[in-house]
C-alpha atoms as a PDB file:
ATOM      1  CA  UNK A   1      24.616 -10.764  -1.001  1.00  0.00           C
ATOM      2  CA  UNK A   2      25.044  -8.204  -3.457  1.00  0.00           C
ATOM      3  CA  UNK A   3      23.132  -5.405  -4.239  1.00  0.00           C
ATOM      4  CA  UNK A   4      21.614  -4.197  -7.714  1.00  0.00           C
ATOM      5  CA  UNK A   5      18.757  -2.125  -8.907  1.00  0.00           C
ATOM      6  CA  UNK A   6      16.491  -3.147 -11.737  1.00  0.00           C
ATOM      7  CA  UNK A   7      14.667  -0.866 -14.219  1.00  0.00           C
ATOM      8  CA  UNK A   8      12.492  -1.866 -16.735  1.00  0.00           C
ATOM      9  CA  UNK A   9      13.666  -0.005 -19.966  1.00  0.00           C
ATOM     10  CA  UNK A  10      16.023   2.537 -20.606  1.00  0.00           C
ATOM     11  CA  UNK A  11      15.774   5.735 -18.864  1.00  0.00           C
ATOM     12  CA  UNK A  12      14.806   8.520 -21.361  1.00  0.00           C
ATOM     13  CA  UNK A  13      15.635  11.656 -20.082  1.00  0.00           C
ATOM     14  CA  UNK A  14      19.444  13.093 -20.159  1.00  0.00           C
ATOM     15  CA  UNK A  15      19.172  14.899 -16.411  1.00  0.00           C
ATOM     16  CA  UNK A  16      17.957  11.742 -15.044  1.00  0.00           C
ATOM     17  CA  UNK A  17      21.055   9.548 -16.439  1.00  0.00           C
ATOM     18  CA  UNK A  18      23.336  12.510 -15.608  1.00  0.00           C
ATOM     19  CA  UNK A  19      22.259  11.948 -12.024  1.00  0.00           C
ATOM     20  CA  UNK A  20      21.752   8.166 -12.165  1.00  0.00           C
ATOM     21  CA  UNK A  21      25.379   8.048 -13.297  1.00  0.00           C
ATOM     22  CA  UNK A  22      26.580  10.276 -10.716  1.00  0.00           C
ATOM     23  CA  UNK A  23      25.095   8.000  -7.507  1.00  0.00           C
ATOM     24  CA  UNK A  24      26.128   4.909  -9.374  1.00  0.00           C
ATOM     25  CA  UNK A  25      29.509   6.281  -8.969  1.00  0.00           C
ATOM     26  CA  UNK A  26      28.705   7.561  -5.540  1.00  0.00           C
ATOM     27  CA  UNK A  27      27.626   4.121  -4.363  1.00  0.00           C
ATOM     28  CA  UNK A  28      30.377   1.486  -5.475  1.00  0.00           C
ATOM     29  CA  UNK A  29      32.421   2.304  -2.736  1.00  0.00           C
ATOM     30  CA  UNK A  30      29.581   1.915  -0.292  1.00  0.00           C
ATOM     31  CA  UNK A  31      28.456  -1.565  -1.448  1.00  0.00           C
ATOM     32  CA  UNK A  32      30.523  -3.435  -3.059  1.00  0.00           C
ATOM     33  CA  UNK A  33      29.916  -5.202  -6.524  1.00  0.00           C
ATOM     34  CA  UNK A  34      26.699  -2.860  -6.493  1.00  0.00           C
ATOM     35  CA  UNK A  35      25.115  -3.067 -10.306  1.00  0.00           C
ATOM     36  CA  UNK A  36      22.614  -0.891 -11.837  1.00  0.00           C
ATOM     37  CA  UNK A  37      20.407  -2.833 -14.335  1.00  0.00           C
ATOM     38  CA  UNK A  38      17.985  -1.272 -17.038  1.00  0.00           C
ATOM     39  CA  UNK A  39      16.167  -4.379 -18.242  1.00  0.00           C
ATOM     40  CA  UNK A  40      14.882  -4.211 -22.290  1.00  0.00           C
ATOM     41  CA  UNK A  41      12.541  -6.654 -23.621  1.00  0.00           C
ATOM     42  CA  UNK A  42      10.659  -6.085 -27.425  1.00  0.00           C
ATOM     43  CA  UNK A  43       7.754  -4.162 -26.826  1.00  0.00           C
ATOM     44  CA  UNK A  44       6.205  -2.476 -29.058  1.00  0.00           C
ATOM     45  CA  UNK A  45       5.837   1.514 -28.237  1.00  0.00           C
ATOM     46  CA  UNK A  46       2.266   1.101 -29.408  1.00  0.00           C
ATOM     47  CA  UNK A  47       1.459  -1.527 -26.881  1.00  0.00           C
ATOM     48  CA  UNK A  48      -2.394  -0.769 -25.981  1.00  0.00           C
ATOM     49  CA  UNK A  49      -2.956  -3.718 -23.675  1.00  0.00           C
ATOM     50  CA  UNK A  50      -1.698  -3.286 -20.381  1.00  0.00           C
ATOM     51  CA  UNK A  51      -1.793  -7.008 -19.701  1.00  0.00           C
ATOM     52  CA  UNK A  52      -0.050  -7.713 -22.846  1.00  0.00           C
ATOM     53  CA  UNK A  53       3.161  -5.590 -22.098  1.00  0.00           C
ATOM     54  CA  UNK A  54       3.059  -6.697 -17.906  1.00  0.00           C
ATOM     55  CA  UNK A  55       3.663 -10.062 -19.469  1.00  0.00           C
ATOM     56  CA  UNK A  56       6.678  -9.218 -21.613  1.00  0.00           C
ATOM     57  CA  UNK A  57       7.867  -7.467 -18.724  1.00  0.00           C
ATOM     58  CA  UNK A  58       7.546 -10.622 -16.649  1.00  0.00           C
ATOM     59  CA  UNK A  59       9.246 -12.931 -18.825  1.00  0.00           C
ATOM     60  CA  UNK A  60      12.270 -10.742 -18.961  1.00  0.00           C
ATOM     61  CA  UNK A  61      12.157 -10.303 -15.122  1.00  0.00           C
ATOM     62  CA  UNK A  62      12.467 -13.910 -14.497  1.00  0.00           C
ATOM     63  CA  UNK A  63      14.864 -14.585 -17.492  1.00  0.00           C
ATOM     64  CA  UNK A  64      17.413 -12.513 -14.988  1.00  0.00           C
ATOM     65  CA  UNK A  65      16.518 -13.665 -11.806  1.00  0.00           C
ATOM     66  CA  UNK A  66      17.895 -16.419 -10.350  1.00  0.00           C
ATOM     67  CA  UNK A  67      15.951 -18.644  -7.509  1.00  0.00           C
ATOM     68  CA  UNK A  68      18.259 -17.522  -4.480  1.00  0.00           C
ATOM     69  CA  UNK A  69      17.747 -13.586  -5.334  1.00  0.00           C
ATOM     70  CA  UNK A  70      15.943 -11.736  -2.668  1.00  0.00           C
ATOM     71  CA  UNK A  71      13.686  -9.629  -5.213  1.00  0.00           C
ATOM     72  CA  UNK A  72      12.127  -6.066  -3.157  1.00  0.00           C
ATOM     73  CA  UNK A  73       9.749  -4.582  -5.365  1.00  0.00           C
ATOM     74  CA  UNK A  74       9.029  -0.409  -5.159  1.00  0.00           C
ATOM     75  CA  UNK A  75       5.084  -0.235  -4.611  1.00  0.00           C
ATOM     76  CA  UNK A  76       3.154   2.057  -3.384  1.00  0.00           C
ATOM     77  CA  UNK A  77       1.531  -0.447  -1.590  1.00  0.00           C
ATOM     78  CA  UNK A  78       4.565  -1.204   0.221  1.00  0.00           C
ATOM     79  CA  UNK A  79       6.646  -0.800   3.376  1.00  0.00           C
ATOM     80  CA  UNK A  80       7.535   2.808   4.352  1.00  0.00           C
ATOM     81  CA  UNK A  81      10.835   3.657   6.103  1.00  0.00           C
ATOM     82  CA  UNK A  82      12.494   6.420   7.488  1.00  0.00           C
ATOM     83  CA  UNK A  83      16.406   6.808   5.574  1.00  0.00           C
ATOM     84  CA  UNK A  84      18.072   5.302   8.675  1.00  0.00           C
ATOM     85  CA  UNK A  85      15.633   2.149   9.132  1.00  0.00           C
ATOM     86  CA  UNK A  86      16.098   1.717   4.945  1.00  0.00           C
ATOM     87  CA  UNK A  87      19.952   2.126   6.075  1.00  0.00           C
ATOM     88  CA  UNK A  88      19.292  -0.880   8.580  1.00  0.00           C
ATOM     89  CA  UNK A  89      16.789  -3.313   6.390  1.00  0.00           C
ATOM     90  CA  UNK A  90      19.045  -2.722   3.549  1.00  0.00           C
ATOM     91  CA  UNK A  91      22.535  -3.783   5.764  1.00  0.00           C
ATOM     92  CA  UNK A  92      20.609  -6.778   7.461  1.00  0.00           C
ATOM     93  CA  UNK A  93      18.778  -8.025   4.149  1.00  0.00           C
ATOM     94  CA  UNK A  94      22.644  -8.005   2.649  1.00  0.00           C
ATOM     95  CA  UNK A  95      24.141  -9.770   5.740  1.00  0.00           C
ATOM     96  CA  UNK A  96      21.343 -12.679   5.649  1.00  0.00           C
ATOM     97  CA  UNK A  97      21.916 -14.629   2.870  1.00  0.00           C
ATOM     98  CA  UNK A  98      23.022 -15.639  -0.824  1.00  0.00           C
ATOM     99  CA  UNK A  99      22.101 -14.549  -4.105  1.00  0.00           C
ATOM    100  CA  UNK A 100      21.380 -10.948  -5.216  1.00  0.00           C
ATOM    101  CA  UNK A 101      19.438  -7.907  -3.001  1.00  0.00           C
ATOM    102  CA  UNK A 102      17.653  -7.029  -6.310  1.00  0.00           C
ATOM    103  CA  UNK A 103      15.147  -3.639  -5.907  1.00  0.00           C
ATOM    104  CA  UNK A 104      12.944  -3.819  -8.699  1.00  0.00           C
ATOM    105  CA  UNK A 105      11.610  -0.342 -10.288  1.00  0.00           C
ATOM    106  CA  UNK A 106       8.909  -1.243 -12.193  1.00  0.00           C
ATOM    107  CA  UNK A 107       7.059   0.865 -15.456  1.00  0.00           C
ATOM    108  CA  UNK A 108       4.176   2.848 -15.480  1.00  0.00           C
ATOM    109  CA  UNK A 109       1.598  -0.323 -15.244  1.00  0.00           C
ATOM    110  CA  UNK A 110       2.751  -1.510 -11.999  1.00  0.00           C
ATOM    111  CA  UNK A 111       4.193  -5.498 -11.994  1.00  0.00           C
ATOM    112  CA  UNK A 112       2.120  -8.419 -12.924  1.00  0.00           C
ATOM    113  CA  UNK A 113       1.024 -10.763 -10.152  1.00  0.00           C
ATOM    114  CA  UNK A 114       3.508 -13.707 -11.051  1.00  0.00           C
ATOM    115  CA  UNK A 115       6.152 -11.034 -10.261  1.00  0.00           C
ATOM    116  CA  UNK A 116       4.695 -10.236  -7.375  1.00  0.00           C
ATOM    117  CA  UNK A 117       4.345 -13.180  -5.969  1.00  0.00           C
ATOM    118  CA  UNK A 118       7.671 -13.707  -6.762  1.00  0.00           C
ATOM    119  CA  UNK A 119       8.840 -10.541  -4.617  1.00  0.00           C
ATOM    120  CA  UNK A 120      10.254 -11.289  -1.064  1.00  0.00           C
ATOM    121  CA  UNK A 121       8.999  -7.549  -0.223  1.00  0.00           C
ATOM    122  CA  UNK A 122       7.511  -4.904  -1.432  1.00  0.00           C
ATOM    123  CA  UNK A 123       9.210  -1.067  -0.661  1.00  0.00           C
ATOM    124  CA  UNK A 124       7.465   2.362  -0.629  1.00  0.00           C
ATOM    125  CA  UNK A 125      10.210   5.441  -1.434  1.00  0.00           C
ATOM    126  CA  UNK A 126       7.184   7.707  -0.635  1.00  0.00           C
ATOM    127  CA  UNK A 127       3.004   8.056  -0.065  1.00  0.00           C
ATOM    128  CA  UNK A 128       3.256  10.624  -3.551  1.00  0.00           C
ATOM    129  CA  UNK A 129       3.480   9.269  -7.023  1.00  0.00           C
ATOM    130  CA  UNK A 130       6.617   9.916  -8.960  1.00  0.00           C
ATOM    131  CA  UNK A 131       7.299   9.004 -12.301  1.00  0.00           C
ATOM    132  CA  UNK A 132       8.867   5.336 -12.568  1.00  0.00           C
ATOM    133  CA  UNK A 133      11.590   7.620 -14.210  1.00  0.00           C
ATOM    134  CA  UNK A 134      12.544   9.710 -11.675  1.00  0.00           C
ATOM    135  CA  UNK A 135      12.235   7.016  -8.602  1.00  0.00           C
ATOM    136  CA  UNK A 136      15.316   5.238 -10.445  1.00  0.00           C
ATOM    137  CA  UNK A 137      17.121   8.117  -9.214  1.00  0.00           C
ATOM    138  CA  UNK A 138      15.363   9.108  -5.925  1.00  0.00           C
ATOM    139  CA  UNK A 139      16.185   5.258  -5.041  1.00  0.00           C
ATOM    140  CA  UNK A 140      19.873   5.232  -5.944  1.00  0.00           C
ATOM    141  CA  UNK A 141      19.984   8.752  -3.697  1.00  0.00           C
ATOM    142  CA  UNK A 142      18.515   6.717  -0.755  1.00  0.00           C
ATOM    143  CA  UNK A 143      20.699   4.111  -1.477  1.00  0.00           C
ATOM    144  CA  UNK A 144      23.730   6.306  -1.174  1.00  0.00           C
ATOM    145  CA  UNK A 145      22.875   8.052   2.490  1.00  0.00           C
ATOM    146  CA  UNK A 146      21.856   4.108   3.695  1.00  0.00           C
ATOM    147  CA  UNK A 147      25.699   3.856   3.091  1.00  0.00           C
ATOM    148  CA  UNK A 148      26.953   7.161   4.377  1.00  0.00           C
ATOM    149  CA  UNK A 149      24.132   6.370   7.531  1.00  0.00           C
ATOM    150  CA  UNK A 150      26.115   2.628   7.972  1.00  0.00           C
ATOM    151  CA  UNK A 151      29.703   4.408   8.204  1.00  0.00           C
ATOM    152  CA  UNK A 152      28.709   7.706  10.344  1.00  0.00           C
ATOM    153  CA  UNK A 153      29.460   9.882   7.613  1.00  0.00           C
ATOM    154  CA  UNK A 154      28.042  13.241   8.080  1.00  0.00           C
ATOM    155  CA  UNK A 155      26.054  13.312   4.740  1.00  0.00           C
ATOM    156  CA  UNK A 156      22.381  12.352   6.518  1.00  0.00           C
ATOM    157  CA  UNK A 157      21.527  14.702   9.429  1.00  0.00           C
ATOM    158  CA  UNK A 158      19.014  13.893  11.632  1.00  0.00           C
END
């Protein structure tokens, strides 16, 4: 399997894409054919209704997935793990199958319920909120130690 990230739209702020370009460098050599992937559908910037813009951001979702892709989604309703049992999930999820390891970041709203029944998992980074922003790069950081953790590079310290 390989492994990719999903966003859904473009990230906005220039330290953020400084840093998410810095640990997408970091991270090729770690996992190979890793891909970072800011999804873009039409939506409005005006969309009021939450429902309505969940639904764009489901069609473009599954227009990218394809059925073998293991999809994680990052909820706050999901599983918590320590940096070396992410290391582990991540390295056993890869070594079990076919498709893509795709970790979904979704927008402010949250996914809508087609998507997550779609999801193979669901992933917690944390019990605080951070902006759907800032957990692209918070996730690609944690994605980077999983790989240092897998080689016994000294970067994580326990």
């Amino acid at each position: 399997m390989k492994l990719e990230v999903w966003t859904l739209q473009k990230t906005t702020e220039s330290y953020l894409k400084d840093g998410i370009a810095i640990y997408i460098k970091k991270i090729q050599p770690y996992f190979n054919g890793f891909n970072y992937k800011e999804l873009s559908f039409a939506a409005s910037k005006k969309t009021e209704q939450i429902d309505k813009l969940l639904l764009l951001e489901e069609a473009e979702i599954l227009k990218n997935l394809d059925p073998l892709d293991y999809l994680i989604l990052l909820d706050d309703k999901g599983k918590s793990y320590t940096s070396i049992e992410l290391s582990n999930y991540l390295r056993k999820r890869l070594d079990s199958g076919s498709g893509k390891l795709i970790l979904l970041i979704g927008g402010p709203f949250g996914f809508s319920e087609n998507i997550k029944k779609r999801a193979s998992d669901l992933l917690s980074l944390s019990q605080l909120t951070f902006t759907h922003q800032m957990v692209r790069l918070i996730l690609l950081e944690q994605i980077y130690r999983a790989g240092t953790i897998q080689r016994g590079e000294p970067y994580h310290h326990e």
